[in-house]
Structure formats: C-alpha cells, structure tokens
Protein backbone atom coordinates (compact mmCIF):
# COMPACT_ATOMS: atom_id res chain seq x y z
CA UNK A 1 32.10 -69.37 -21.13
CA UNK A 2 29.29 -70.68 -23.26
CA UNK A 3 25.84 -70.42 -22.09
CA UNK A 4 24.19 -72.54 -24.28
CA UNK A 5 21.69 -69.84 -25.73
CA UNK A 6 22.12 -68.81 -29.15
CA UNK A 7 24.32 -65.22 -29.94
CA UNK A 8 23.13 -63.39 -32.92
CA UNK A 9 25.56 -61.80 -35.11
CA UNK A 10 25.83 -58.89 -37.79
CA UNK A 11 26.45 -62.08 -40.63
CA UNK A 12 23.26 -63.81 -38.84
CA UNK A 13 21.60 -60.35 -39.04
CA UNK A 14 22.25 -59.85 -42.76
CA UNK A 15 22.60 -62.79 -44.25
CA UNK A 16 18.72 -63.26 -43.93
CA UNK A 17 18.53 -66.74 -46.90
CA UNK A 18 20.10 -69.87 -47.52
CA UNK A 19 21.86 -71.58 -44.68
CA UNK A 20 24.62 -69.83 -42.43
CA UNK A 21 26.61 -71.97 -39.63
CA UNK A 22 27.50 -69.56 -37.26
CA UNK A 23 31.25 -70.90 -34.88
CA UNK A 24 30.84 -74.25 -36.47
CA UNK A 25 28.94 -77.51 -35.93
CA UNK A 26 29.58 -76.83 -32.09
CA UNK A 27 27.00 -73.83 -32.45
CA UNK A 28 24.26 -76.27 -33.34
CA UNK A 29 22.45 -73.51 -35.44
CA UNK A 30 21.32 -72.81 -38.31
CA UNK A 31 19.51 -70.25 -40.87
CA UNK A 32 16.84 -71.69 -43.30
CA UNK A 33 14.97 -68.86 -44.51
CA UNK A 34 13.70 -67.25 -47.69
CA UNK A 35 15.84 -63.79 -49.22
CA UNK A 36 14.75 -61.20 -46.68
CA UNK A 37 16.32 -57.87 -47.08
CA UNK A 38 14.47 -56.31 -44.89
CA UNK A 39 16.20 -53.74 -42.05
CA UNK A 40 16.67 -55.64 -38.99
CA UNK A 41 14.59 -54.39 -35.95
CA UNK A 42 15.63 -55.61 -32.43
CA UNK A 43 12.41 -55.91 -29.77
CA UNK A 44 12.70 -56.80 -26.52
CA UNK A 45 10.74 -59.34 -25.33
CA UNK A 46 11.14 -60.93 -21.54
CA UNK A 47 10.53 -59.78 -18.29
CA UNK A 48 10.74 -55.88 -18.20
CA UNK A 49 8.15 -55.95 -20.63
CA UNK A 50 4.28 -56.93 -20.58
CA UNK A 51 1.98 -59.49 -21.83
CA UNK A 52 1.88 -58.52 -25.64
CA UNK A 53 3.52 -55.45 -25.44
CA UNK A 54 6.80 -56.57 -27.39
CA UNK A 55 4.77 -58.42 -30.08
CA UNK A 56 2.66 -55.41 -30.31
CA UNK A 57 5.86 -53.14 -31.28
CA UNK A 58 7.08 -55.95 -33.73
CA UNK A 59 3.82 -55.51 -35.38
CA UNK A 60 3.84 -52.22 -36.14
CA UNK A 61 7.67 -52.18 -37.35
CA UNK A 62 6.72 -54.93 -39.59
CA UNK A 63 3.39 -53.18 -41.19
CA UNK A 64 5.79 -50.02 -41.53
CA UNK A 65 5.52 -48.05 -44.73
CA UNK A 66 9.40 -49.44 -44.96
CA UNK A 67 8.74 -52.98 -43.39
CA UNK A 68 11.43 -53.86 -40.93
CA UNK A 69 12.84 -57.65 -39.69
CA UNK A 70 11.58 -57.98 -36.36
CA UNK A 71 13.73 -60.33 -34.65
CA UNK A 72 13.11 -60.92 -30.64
CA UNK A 73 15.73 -60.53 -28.34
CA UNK A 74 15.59 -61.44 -24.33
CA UNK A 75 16.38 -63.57 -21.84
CA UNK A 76 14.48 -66.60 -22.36
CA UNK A 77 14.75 -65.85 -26.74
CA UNK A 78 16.99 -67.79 -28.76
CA UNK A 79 18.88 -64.19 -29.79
CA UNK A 80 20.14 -62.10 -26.19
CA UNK A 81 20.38 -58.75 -26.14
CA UNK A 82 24.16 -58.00 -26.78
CA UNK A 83 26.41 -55.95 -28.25
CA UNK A 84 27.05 -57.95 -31.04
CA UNK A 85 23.05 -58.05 -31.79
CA UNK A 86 22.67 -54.32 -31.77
CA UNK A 87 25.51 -54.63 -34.38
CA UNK A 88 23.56 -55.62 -36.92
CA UNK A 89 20.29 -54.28 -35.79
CA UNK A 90 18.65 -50.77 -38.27
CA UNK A 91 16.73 -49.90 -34.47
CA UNK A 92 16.46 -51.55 -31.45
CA UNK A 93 12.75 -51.05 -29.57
CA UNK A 94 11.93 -50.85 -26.09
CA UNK A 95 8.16 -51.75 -25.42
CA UNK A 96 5.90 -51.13 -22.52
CA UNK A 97 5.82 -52.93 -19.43
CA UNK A 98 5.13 -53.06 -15.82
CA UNK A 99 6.72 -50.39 -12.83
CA UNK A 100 10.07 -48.48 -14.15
CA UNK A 101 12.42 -49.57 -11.21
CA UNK A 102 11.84 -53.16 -11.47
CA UNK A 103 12.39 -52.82 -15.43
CA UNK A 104 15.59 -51.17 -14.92
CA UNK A 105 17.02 -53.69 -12.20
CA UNK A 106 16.29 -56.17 -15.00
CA UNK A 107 17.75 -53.82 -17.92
CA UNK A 108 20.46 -51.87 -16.16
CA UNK A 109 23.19 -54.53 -17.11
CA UNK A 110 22.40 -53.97 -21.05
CA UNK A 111 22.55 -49.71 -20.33
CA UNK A 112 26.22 -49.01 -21.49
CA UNK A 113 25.51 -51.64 -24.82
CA UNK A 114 22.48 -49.46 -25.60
CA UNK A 115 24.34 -46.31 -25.25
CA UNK A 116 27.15 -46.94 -27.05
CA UNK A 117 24.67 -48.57 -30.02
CA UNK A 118 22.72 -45.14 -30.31
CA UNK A 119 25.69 -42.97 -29.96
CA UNK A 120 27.24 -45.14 -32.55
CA UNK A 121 24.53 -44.47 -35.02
CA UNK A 122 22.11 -46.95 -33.99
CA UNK A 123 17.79 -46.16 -33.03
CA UNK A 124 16.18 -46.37 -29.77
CA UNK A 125 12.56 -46.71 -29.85
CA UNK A 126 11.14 -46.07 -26.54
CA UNK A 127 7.55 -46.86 -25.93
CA UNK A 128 5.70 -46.06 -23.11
CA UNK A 129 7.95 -47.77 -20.08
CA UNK A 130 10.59 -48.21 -22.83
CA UNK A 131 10.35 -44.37 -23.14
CA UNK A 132 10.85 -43.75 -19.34
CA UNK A 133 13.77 -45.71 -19.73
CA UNK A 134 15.57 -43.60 -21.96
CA UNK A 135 15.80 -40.80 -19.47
CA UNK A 136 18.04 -40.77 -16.10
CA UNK A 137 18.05 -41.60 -12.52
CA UNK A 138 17.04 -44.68 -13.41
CA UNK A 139 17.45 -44.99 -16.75
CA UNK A 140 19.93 -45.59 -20.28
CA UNK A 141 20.76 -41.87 -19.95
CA UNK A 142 19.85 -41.24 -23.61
CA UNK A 143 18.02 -38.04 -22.84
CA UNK A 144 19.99 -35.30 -20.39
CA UNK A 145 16.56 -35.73 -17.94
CA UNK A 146 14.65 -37.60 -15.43
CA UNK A 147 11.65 -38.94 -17.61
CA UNK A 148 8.55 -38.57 -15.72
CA UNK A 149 4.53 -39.36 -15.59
CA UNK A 150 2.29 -37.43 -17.19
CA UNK A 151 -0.96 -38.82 -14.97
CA UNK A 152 -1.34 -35.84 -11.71
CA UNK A 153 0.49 -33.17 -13.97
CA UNK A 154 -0.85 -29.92 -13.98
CA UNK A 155 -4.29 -29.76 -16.34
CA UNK A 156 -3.65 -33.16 -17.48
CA UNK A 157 -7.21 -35.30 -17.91
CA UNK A 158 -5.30 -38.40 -16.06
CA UNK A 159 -6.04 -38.68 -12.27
CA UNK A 160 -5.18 -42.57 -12.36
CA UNK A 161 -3.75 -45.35 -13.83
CA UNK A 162 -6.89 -47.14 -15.72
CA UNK A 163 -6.46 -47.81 -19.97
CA UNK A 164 -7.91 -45.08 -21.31
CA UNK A 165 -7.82 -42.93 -24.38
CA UNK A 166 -6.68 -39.71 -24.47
CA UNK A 167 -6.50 -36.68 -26.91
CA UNK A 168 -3.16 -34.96 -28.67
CA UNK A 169 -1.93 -33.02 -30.95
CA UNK A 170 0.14 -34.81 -33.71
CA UNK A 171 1.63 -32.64 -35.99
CA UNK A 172 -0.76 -30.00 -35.63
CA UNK A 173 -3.55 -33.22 -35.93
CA UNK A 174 -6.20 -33.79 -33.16
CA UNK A 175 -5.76 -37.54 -32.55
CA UNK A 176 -6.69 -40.31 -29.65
CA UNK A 177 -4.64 -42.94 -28.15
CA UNK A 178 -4.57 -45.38 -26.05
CA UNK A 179 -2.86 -44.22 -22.88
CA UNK A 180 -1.86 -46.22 -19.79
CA UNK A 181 0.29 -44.28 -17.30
CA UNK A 182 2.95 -43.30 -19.93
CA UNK A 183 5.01 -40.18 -19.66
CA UNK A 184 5.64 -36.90 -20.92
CA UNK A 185 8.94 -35.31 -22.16
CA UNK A 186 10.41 -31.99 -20.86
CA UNK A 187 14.07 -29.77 -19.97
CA UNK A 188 16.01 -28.24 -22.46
CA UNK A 189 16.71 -31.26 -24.77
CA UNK A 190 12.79 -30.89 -25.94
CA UNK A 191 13.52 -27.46 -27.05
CA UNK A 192 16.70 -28.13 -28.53
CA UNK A 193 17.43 -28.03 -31.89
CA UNK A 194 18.17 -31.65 -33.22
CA UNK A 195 14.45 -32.41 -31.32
CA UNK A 196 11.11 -32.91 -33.18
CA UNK A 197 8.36 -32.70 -31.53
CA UNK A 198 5.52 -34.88 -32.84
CA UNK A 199 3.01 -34.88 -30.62
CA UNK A 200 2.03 -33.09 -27.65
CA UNK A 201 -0.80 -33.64 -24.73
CA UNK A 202 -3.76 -31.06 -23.59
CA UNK A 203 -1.31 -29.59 -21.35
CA UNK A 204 0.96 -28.51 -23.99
CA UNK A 205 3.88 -31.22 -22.89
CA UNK A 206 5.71 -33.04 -25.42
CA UNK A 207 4.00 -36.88 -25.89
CA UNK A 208 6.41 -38.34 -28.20
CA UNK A 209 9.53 -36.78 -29.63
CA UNK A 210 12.29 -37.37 -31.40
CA UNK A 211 15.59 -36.56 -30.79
CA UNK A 212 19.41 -37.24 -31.07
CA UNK A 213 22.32 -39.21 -29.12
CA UNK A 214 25.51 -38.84 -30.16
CA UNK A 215 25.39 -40.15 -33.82
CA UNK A 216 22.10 -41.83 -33.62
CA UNK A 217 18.53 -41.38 -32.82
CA UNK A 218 16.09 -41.58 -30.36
CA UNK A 219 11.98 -41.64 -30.59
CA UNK A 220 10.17 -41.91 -27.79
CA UNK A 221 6.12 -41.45 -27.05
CA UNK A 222 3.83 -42.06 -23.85
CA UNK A 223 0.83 -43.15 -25.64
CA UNK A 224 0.55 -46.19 -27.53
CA UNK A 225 0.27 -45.65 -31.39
CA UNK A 226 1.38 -49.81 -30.70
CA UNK A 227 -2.24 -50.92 -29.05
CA UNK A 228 -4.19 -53.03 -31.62
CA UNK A 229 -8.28 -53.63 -31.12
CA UNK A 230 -7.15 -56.10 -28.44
CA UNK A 231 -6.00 -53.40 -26.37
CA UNK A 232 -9.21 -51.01 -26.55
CA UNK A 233 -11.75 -54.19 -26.16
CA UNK A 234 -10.37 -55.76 -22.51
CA UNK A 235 -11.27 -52.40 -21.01
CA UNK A 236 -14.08 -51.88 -23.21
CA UNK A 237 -12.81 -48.97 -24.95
CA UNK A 238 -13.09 -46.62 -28.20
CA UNK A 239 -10.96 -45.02 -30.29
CA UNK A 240 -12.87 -42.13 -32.20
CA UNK A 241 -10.33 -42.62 -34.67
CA UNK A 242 -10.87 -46.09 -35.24
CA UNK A 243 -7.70 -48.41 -34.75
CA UNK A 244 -4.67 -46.31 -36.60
CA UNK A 245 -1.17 -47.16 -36.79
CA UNK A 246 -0.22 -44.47 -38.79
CA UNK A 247 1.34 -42.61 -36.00
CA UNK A 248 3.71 -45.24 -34.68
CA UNK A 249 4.88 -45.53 -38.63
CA UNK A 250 4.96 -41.72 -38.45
CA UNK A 251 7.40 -42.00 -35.01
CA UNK A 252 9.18 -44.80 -36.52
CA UNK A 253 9.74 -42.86 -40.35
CA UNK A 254 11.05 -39.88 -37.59
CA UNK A 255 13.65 -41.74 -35.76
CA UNK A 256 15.23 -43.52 -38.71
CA UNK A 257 15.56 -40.78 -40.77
CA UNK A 258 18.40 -39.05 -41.14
C-alpha cells in the first residue's frame, strides 16, 4: 500500500548525480544533484527528537575530518526511516531529544530495522537521548544494559536538569561539554574487550564509548560534542574550551572504524 511519502533506496543512496527515477513516472521523484561521493549518514529528524538537535548532529557529520552525506529521515521527511534506507546508509544517528519513554513509544516500531542494520555491519550513533536508546528496557537493545542518568549518581556535579557544562576526561584530555541530563555507560559490556572508552565523567563512569553489535558498531556519549554557540548562549553559558567539535569527529572517526 503506497503512502504517498517518498522511500529512499540503496541506488537513491549512491547514485548521488545526474537524474535517477526511482519505480517509474508513478514515483513522481527525482534526483538532480551534483557528483557527491560522500558516505551517506542517516539522522533522524521528527518527533523523538528536539528543536535543532537532529540538524545539530548533521552538522557535525558533515564538518567531519571524512565529510559524510547527511540525508534526514522521519516521519514528516521526504526519506522514512526503513529498512531499505539503512541499506544504503555508512551510519545512521540518533540525536537528543525530550523524555526517553515517549521517544521510544515513537521509535519502538523502527527497533528490530535498527538492530538488524548494526548487527549487519551498519553504525549507530547515539547522542544523548539517542544514546539512552541504545540500551534496554526501553530501548533498541544494542548494548546488553539498562542505559541510565548520570545527574543524582554518586559524586557526580549534576543535582538537576539545567544546560550546563561539565568536565571529562577524553582520552586522557581534560575537556568541557555541554551537558543536559544525558547518561552514563556501565555493566560488563564497558569493560569488555571490543569497547573503547573515550571519555569518562568526574566520577570515573564511562561518558561516551564505543562499542560493538554483532558485525557493526555502536558510539554513544551523554554530553554533547553536537552543541554549537547557539546552545551555550540561550542559557548564557561558557565553554572554557571555546566551541570544539573535535570530539564528536573523534566519536564519529571511533565508531566507523574498523
């Protein structure tokens, strides 16, 4: 049954030039671009995510050291998120958003397409509410655990769940980021072998790691190495730093790699 919204895929994906009719005039669509051979890099954008927050992520996969395609995928965007989309995507990225259990009502019917893409050899990208989703109970089940808060933990600096900017330890590296509510990463699978650990907060706990799924690859962090100036001047914030992307290229170089 035809919906009338536009399916995306893998010839749509990597044909990237010229013009490509995809199922015939009846489609009504067409491709008019310029040679772009660029990896293809799914974002979600609709309503389990926030204001920004998708756009945010397609920024930083596009200023990547190894620039990817950022192509939007939702509900209410030309391309939904299906299997046949993930097909021809390089990584598909979860942003940030609102509270998890409304995101996952929203999400839950697109779980066993995003499992089967990572274990397939496909890349998650989890940030901040996209990284709680990765874990179980609710969640894509792409990490063996419950993903939960770092704000209340013991010796954590977060009491509540006002923007702020926080301090960690990337790669050995004493770094800020912004921070809003995200969550930190522990059980077995951060200890295990086939896990990186880039990052980690005051307390010690993991803050963005990376980590495997069958025959693909999973990155997920609790800060946001995503925020832009935007971000910091609403809530009339600083970064010591200044504003830094390197370490969402650094978690994004982690995940692909192989």
């Amino acid at each position: 049954m035809s919906t009338g919204r536009k399916q995306l895929t893998r010839r749509r994906f990597l044909l990237g030039a010229g013009t490509a009719a995809i199922g015939g005039a009846a489609a009504g669509w067409a491709l008019h671009e310029r040679p772009d051979d660029r990896p293809v890099a799914l974002v979600y954008r609709g309503k389990a995510s926030c204001s920004g927050c998708s756009e945010a992520v397609g920024r930083l996969l596009e200023s990547a050291p190894d620039p990817f395609r950022v192509v939007y995928c939702g509900p209410d965007e030309d391309v939904e998120l299906t299997t046949e989309a993930l097909a021809g995507a390089a990584v598909y990225a979860q942003p940030g958003g609102g509270e998890v259990r409304p995101a996952w009502r929203r999400m839950r019917s697109h779980a066993a397409d995003i499992r089967a893409y990572v274990h397939g050899g496909g890349n998650y990208l989890g940030f901040c509410l996209g990284a709680y989703l990765a874990g179980t109970d609710p969640g894509f089940d792409l990490v063996p655990e419950t993903v939960h808060r770092y704000l209340g933990t013991a010796g954590s600096e977060v009491q509540d769940t006002d923007d702020t900017v926080i301090e960690v330890n990337w790669r050995g590296e004493r770094r800020h980021m912004f921070f809003q509510d995200g969550p930190e990463f522990t059980g077995a699978w951060v200890t295990a072998p086939e896990t990186t650990v880039l990052a980690r907060y005051r307390t010690g706990t993991a803050a963005a790691a990376v980590t495997s799924y069958g025959a693909g690859r999973v990155g997920l962090v609790g800060p946001h190495p995503e925020s832009d100036e935007s971000w910091y001047r609403g809530p009339g914030l600083t970064n010591p730093d200044g504003i830094r992307f390197d370490l969402g290229h650094d978690l994004v170089a982690a995940t692909v790699a192989r």
